[in-house]
Protein backbone atom coordinates (compact mmCIF):
# COMPACT_ATOMS: atom_id res chain seq x y z
CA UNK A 1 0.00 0.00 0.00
CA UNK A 2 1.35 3.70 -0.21
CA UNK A 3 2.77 5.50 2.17
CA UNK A 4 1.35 8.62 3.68
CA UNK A 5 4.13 10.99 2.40
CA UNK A 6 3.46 14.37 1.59
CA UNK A 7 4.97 17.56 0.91
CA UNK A 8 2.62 20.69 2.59
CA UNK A 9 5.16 23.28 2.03
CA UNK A 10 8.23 24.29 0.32
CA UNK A 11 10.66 27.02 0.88
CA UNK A 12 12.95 29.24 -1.24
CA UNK A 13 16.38 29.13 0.48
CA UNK A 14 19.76 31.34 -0.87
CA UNK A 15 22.90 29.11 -2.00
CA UNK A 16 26.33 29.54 -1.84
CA UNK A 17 26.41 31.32 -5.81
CA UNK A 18 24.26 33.93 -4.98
CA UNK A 19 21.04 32.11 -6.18
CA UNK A 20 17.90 30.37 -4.60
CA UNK A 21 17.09 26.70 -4.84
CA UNK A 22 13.85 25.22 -3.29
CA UNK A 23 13.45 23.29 -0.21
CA UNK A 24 10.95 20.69 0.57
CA UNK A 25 9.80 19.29 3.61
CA UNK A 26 8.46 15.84 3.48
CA UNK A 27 6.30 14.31 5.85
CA UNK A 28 5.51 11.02 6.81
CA UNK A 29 2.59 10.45 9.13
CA UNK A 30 1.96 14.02 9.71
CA UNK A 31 5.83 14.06 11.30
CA UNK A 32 8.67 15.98 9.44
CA UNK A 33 10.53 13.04 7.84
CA UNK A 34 13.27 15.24 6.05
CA UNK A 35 13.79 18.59 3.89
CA UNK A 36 15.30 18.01 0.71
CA UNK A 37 15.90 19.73 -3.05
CA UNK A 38 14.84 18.46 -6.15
CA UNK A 39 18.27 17.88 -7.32
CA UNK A 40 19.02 15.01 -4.34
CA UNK A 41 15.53 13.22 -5.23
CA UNK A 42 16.33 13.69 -9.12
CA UNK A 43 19.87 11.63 -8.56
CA UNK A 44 17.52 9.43 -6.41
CA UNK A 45 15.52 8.64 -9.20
CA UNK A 46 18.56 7.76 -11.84
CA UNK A 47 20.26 5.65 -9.20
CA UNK A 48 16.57 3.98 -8.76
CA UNK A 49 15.81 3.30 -12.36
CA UNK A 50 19.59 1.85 -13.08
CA UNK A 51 18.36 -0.59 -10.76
CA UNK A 52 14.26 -1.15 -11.16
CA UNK A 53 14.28 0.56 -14.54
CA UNK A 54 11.01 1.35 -15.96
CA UNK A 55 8.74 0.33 -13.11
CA UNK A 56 9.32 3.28 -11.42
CA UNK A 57 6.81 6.11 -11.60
CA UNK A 58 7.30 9.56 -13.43
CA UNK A 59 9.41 11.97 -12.47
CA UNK A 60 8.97 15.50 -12.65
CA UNK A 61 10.87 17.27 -15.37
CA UNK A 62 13.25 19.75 -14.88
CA UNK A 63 12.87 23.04 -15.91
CA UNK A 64 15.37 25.44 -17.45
CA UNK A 65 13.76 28.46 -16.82
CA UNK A 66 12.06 30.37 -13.73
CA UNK A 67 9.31 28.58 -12.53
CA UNK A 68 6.07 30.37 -11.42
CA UNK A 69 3.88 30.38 -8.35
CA UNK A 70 2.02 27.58 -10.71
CA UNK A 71 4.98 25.72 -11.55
CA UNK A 72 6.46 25.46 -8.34
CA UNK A 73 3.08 24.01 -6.78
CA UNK A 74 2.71 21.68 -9.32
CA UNK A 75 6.04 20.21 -9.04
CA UNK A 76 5.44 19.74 -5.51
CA UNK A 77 2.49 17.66 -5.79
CA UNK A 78 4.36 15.75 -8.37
CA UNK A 79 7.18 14.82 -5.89
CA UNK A 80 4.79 14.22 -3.63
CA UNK A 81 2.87 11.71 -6.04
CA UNK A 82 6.12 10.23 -6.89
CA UNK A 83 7.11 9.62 -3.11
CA UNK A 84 3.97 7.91 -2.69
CA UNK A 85 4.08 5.56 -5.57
CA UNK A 86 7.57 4.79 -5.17
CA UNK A 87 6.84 3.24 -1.95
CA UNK A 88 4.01 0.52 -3.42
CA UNK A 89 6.83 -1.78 -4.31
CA UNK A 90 8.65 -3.82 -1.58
CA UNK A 91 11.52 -4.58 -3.50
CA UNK A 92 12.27 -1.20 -3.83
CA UNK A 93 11.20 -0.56 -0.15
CA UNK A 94 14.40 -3.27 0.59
CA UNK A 95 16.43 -2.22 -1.91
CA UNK A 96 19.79 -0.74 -0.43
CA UNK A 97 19.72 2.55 -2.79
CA UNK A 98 15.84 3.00 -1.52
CA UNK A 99 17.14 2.72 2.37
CA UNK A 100 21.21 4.22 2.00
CA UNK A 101 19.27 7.73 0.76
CA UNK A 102 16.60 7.88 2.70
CA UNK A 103 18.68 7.38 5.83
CA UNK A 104 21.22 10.12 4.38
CA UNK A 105 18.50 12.94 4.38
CA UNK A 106 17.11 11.93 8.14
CA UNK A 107 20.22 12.35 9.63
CA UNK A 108 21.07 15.80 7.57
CA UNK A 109 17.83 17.27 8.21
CA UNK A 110 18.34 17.04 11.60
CA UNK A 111 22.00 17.41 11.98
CA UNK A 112 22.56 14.07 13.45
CA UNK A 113 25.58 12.40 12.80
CA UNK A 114 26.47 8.88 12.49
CA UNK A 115 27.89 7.69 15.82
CA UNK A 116 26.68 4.46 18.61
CA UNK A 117 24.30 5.29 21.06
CA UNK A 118 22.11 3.63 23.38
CA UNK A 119 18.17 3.81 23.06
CA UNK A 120 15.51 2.93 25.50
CA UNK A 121 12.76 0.47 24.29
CA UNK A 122 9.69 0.78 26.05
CA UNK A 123 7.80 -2.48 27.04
CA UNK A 124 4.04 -2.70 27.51
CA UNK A 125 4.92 -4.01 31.03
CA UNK A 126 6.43 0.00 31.64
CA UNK A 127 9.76 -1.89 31.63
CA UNK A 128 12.55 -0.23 29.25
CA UNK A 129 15.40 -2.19 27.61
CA UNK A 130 18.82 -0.66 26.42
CA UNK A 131 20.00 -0.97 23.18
CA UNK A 132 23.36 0.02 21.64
CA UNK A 133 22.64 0.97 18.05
CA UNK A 134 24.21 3.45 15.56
CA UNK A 135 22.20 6.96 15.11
CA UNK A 136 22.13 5.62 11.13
CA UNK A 137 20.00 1.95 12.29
CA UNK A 138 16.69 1.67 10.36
CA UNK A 139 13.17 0.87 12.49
CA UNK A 140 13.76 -2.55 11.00
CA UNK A 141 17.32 -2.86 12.15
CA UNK A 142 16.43 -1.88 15.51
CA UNK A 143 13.82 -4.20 15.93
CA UNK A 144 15.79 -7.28 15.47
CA UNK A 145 18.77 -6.27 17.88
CA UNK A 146 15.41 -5.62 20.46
CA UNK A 147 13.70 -9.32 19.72
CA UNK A 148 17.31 -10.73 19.96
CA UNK A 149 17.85 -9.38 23.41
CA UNK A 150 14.59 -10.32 24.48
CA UNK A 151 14.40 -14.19 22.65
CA UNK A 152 11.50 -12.85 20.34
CA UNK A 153 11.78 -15.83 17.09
CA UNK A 154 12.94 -13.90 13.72
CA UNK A 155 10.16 -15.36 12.26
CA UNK A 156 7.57 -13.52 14.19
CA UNK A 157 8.70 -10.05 13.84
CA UNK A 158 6.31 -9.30 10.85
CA UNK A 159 3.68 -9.46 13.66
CA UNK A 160 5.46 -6.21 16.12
CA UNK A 161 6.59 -2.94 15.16
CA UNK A 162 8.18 0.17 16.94
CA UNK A 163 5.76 3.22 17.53
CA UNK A 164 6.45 6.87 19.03
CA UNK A 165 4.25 6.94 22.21
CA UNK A 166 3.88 9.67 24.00
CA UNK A 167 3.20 9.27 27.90
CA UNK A 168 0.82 11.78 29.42
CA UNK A 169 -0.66 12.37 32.96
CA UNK A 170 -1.98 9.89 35.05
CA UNK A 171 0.04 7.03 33.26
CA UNK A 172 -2.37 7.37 30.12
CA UNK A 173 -0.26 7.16 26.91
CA UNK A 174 -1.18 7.67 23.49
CA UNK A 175 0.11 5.80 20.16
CA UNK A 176 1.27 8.80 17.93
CA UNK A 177 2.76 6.97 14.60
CA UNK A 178 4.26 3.35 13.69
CA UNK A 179 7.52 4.10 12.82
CA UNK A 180 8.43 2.55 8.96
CA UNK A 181 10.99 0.00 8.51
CA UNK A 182 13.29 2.71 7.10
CA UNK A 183 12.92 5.23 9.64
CA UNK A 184 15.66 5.75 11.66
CA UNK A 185 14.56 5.59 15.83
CA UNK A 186 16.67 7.54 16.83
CA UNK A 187 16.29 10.61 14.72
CA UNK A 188 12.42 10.20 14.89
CA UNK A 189 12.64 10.27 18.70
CA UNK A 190 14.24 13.36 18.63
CA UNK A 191 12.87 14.95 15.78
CA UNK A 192 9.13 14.64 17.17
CA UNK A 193 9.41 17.75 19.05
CA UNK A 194 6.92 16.35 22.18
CA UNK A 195 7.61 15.94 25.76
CA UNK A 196 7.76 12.14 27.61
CA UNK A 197 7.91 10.43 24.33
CA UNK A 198 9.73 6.91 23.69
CA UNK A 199 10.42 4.35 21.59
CA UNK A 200 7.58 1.74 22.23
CA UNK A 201 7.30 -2.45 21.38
CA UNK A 202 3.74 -3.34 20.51
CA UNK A 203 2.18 -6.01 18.57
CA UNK A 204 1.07 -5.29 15.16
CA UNK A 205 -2.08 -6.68 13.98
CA UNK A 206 -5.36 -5.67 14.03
CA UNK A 207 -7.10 -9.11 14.18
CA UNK A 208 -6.67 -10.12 17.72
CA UNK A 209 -7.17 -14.01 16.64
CA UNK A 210 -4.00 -13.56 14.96
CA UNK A 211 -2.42 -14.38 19.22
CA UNK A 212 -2.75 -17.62 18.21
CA UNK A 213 0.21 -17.64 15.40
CA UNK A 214 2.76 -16.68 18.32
CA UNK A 215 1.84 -19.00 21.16
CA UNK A 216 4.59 -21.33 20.66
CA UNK A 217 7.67 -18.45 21.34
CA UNK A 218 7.51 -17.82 24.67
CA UNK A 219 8.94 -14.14 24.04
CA UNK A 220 5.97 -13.54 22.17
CA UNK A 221 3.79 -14.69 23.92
CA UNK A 222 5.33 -12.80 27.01
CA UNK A 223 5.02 -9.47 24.87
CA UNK A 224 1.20 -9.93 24.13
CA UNK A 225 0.18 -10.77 28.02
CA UNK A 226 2.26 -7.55 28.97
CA UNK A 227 0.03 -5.71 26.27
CA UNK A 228 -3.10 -7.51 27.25
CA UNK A 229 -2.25 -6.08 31.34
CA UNK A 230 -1.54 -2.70 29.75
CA UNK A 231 -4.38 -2.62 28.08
CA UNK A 232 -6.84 -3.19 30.38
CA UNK A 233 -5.18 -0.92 33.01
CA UNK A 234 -5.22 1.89 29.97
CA UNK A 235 -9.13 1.01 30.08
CA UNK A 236 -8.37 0.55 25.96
CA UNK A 237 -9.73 -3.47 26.80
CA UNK A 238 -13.07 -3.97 28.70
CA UNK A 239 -13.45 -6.42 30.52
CA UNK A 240 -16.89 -7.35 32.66
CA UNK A 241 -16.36 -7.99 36.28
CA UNK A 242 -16.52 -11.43 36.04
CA UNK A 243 -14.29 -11.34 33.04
CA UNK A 244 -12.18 -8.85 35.41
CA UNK A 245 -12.68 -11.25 38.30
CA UNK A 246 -11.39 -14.62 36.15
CA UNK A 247 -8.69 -12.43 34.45
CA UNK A 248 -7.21 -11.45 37.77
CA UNK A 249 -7.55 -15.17 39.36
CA UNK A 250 -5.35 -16.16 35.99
CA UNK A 251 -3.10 -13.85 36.64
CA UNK A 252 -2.30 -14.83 40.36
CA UNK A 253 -2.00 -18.27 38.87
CA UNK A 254 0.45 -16.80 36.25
CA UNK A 255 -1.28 -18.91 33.66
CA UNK A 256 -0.57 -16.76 30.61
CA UNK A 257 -2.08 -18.70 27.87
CA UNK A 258 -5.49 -19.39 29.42
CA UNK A 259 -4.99 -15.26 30.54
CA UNK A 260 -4.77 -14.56 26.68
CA UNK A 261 -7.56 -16.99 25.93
CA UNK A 262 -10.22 -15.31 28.18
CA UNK A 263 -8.71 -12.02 26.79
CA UNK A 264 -10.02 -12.85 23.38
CA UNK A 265 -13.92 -12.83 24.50
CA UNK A 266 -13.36 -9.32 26.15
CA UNK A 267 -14.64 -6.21 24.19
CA UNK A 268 -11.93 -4.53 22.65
CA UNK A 269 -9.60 -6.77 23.20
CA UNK A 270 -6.56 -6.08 21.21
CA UNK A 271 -7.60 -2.98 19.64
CA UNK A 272 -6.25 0.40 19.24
CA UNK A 273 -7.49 3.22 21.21
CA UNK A 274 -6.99 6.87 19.79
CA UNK A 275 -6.64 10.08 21.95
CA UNK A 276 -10.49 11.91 22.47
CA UNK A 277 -11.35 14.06 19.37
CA UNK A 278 -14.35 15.42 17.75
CA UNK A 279 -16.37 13.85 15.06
CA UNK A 280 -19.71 15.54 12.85
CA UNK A 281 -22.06 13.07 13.87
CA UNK A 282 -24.84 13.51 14.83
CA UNK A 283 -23.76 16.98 14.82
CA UNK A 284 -20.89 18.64 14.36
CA UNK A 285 -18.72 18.79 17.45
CA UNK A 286 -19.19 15.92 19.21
CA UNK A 287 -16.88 14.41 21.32
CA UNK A 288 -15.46 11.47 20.40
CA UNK A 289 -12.83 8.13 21.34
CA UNK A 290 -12.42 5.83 19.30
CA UNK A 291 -11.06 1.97 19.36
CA UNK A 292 -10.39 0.22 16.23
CA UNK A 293 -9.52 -3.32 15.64
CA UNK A 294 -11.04 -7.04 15.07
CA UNK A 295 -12.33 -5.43 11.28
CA UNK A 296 -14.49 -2.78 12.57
CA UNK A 297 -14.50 0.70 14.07
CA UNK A 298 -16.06 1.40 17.59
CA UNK A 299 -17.10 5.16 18.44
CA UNK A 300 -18.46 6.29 22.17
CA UNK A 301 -19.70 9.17 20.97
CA UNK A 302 -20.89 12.47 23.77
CA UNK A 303 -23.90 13.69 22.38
CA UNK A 304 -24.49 17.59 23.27
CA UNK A 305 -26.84 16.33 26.69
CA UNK A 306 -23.38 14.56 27.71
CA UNK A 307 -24.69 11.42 26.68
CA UNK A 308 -23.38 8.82 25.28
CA UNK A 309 -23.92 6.95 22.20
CA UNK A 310 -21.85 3.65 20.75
CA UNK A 311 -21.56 3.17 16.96
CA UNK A 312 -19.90 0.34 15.12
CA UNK A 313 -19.36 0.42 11.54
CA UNK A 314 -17.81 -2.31 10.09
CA UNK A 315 -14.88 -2.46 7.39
CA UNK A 316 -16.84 -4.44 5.48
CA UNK A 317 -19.56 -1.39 5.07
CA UNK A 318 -16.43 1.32 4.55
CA UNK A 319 -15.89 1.94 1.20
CA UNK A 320 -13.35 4.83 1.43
CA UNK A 321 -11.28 7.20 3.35
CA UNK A 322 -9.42 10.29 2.86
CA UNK A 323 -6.85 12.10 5.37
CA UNK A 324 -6.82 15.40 4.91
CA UNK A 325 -4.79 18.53 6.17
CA UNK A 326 -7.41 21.14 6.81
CA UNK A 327 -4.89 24.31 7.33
CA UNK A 328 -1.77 25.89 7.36
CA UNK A 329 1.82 25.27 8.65
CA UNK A 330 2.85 28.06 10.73
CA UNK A 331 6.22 28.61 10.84
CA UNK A 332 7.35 27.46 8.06
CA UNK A 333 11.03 28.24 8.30
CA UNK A 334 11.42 27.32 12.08
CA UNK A 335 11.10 24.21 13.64
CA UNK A 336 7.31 23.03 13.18
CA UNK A 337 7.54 19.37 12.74
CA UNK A 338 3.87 17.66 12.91
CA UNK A 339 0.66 18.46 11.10
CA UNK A 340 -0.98 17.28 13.81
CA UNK A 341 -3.22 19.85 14.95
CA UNK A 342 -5.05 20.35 11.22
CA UNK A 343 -5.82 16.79 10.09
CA UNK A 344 -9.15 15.29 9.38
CA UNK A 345 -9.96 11.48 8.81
CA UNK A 346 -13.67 11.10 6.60
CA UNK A 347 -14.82 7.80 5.74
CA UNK A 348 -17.68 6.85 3.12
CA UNK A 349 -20.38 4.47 4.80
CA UNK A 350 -23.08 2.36 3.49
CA UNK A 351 -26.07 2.61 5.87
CA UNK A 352 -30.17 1.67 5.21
CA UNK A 353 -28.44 1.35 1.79
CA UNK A 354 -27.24 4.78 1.46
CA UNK A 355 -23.54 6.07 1.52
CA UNK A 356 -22.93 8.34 4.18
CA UNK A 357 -20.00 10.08 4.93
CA UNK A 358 -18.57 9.98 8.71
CA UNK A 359 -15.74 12.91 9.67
CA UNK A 360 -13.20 12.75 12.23
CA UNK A 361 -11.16 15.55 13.61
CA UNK A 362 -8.00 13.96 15.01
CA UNK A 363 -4.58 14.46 15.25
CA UNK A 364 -3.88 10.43 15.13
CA UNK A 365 -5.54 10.49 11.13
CA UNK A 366 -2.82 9.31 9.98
CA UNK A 367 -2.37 6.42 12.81
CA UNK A 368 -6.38 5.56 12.13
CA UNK A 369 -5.52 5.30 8.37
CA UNK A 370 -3.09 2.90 8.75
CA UNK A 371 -4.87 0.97 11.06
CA UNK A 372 -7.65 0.62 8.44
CA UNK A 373 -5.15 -0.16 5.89
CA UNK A 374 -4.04 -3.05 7.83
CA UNK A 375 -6.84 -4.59 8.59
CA UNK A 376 -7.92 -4.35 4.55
CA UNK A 377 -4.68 -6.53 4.72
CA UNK A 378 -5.31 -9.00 7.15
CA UNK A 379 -8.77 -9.68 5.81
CA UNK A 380 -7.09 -10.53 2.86
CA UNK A 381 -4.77 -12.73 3.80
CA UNK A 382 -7.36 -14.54 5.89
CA UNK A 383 -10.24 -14.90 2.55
CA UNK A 384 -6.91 -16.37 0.96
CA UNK A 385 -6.14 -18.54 3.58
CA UNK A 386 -9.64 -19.69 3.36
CA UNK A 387 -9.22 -20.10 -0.21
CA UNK A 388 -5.79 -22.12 -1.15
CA UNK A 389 -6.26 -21.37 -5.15
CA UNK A 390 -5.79 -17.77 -3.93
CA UNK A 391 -2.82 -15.87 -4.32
CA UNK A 392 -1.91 -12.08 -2.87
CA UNK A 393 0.41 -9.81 -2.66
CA UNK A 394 2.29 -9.04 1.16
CA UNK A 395 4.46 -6.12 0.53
CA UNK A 396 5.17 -6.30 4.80
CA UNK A 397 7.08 -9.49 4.19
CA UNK A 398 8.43 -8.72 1.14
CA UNK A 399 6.46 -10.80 -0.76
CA UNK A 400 5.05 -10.23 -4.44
CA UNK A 401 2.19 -12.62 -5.76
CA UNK A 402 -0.86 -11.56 -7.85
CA UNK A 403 -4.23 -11.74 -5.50
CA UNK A 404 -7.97 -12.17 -7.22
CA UNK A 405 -9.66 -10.57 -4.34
CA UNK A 406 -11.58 -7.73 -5.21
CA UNK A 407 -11.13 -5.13 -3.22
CA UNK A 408 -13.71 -1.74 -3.24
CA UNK A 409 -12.01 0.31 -0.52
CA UNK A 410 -10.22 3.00 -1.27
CA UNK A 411 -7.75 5.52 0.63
CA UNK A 412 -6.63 8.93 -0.57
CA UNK A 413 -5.09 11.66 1.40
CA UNK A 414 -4.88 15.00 0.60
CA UNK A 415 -2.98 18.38 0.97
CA UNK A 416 -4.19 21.27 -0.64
CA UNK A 417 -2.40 24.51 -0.94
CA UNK A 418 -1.85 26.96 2.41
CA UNK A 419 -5.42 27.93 3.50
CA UNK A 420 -7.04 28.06 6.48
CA UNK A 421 -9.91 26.12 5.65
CA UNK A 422 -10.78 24.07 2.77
CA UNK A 423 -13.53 22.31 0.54
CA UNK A 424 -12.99 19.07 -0.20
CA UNK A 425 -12.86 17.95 -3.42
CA UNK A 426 -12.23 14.40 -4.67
CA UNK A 427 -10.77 15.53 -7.91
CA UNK A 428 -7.82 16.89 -5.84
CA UNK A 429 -7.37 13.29 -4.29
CA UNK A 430 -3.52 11.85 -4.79
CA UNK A 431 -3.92 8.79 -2.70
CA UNK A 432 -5.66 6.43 -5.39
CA UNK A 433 -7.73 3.07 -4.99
CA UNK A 434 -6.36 0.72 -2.94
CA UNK A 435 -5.90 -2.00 -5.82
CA UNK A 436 -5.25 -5.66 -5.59
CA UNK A 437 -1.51 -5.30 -5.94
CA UNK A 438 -1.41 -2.97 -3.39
CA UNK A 439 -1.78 -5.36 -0.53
């Protein structure tokens, strides 16, 4: 699937002959990923193509001449098109000339150079483990030396990742991004520009059946009771009292697998919680938390009477998103680094046969879009498992196979020029359909 880069703004900036060149900051997740110049993405592209040749996407021309207002625009939705297609195809995702320059620009954006240093992981037990790693180690790199020190089987890291989680008061924490295999911890850590954040370990999958592929490591299985505990104590899983009552008993008895097997009938068990925000239904400006997971999303929704309303809508009923950045980056020159606070998630529902559209005013859009994206994935894999004539396509592991599912969700994300608010338009979509081979 694509990435959620995108490139907001750009900047004119002086050089050393007297002249100005143009500076673009790319984001990933709504975080500043780097700030780069056409010229260092153009020698990207020719290294790229001497190795993947003509499956790579279009690259914007150059141009000889002064570009206009126009021009310059339009080139930076082009790079920003070309960023996000680039990133559909897992060999090039693996590739070392992919990685080697994407690492390069991190650590020059932010002045980091390469040298060891130790990083805390954060466990969901609260526990951290130290890591010696160089400043230059990908999200991928890091996570291996982690599952090594902890006994966590090779084979099972597809199902964890490393996340930026931010740790507020009263022990609450909130997910803010997944970091991508070819992010580099330690520059993300210090690049996010928030207070008590670290480096987290969490499971990644959105289907919480999906346990039962890691019950025979016992690091694994370790890492998904300490989420389960967290969890519940986070109030993220719900548990009835008796359910509480049993848990607790289990948990005395230090019987983890029958702990994770009652954990599976609790509600929201295994699913993402995001931070309170606002949604438009049924009116705009209502509060809102939601939980997402198990191939649905769940919204507690406080009506205007402080009331409270749940709503489910299933994947299976969604049959698009968009993320979209609803203002302007203030700043520009200094050290703004998130688009958090502008960012709108709207989904297309069907409902009493009727497509409805659902909007959600959080800063974790970007978090709830992936999210949806993987469970598109993991539904697939499971109708294929169901299926052996089946064949698809798991860029995660690095696979490439042809799939015949059909798939009718789509996911776009948009950035419009600097305004301070916006129509939306789906014309101006550049995320396209999420197609079979995108999976």
């Amino acid at each position: 699937m694509k990435m959620h880069f995108c490139i907001p703004v750009s900047q004119q900036r002086p050089d050393a002959l007297g002249g100005r060149y143009v500076l673009y900051s790319v984001y990933l997740d709504g975080y500043l990923f780097c700030r780069v110049r056409y010229s260092q993405l153009h020698r990207w592209n020719e290294q790229l193509r001497r190795v993947f040749g003509n499956s790579l996407p279009p690259f914007p021309p150059k141009y000889y001449l002064a570009m206009t207002a126009s021009m310059a625009d339009e080139r930076r939705d082009q790079l920003e098109q070309y960023l996000q297609k680039v990133t559909m195809d897992p060999n090039m995702l693996r590739s070392d000339v992919f990685i080697d320059f994407l690492k390069l620009v991190q650590l020059d954006t932010f002045s980091i150079t390469i040298n060891t240093a130790a990083l805390d992981i954060f466990l969901p037990d609260g526990r951290n483990i130290q890591i010696e790693i160089l400043t230059s180690d990908t999200a991928e790199r890091v996570l291996e030396v982690v599952s090594h020190k902890i006994g966590l089987c090779q084979e099972l890291l597809g199902y964890f990742g490393l996340f930026l989680i931010r740790f507020r008061k009263e022990g609450k924490l909130s997910v803010m991004k997944k970091l991508a295999d070819f992010e580099l911890p330690y520059v993300s850590l210090r690049s996010a520009g928030m207070e008590n954040c670290k480096v987290g370990l969490r499971k990644w999958y959105m289907d919480p059946s999906l346990d039962s592929m890691l019950m025979d490591c016992t690091a694994a299985v370790d890492l998904i009771h300490m989420q389960a505990l967290q969890d519940i104590e986070q109030e993220w899983a719900k548990p009835t009292q008796a359910q509480r009552q049993k848990l607790e008993a289990l948990q005395k008895e230090d019987n983890q697998t029958k702990f994770l097997e009652l954990s599976q009938e609790v509600r929201h068990y295994g699913y993402l919680q995001l931070d309170p925000c606002t949604c438009d239904y049924p009116e705009p400006g209502c509060g809102a938390v939601l939980s997402v997971g198990n191939d649905e999303i769940s919204c507690c929704i406080t009506l205007p009477d402080n009331q409270t309303q749940e709503i489910i809508f299933q994947m299976s009923r969604v049959k698009c998103w968009k993320v979209t950045f609803l203002g302007t980056l203030l700043d520009v020159d200094g050290p703004q680094r998130t688009l958090n606070q502008n960012l709108e998630l709207r989904f297309q529902y069907s409902e009493d046969s009727r497509w409805q559209w659902f909007v959600i005013y959080t800063k974790q859009a970007f978090l709830l879009s992936s999210s949806l994206k993987k469970m598109i994935s993991e539904k697939t894999v499971k109708l294929a498992a169901e299926n052996p004539e089946m064949q698809i396509e798991v860029p995660e592991q690095g696979k490439s196979k042809k799939c015949h599912i059909q798939q009718s969700q789509k996911e776009s994300s948009r950035f419009p020029p600097r305004k301070s608010k916006i129509e939306i338009a789906k014309a101006d979509c550049v995320f396209g359909t999420i197609k079979e081979e995108d999976l």
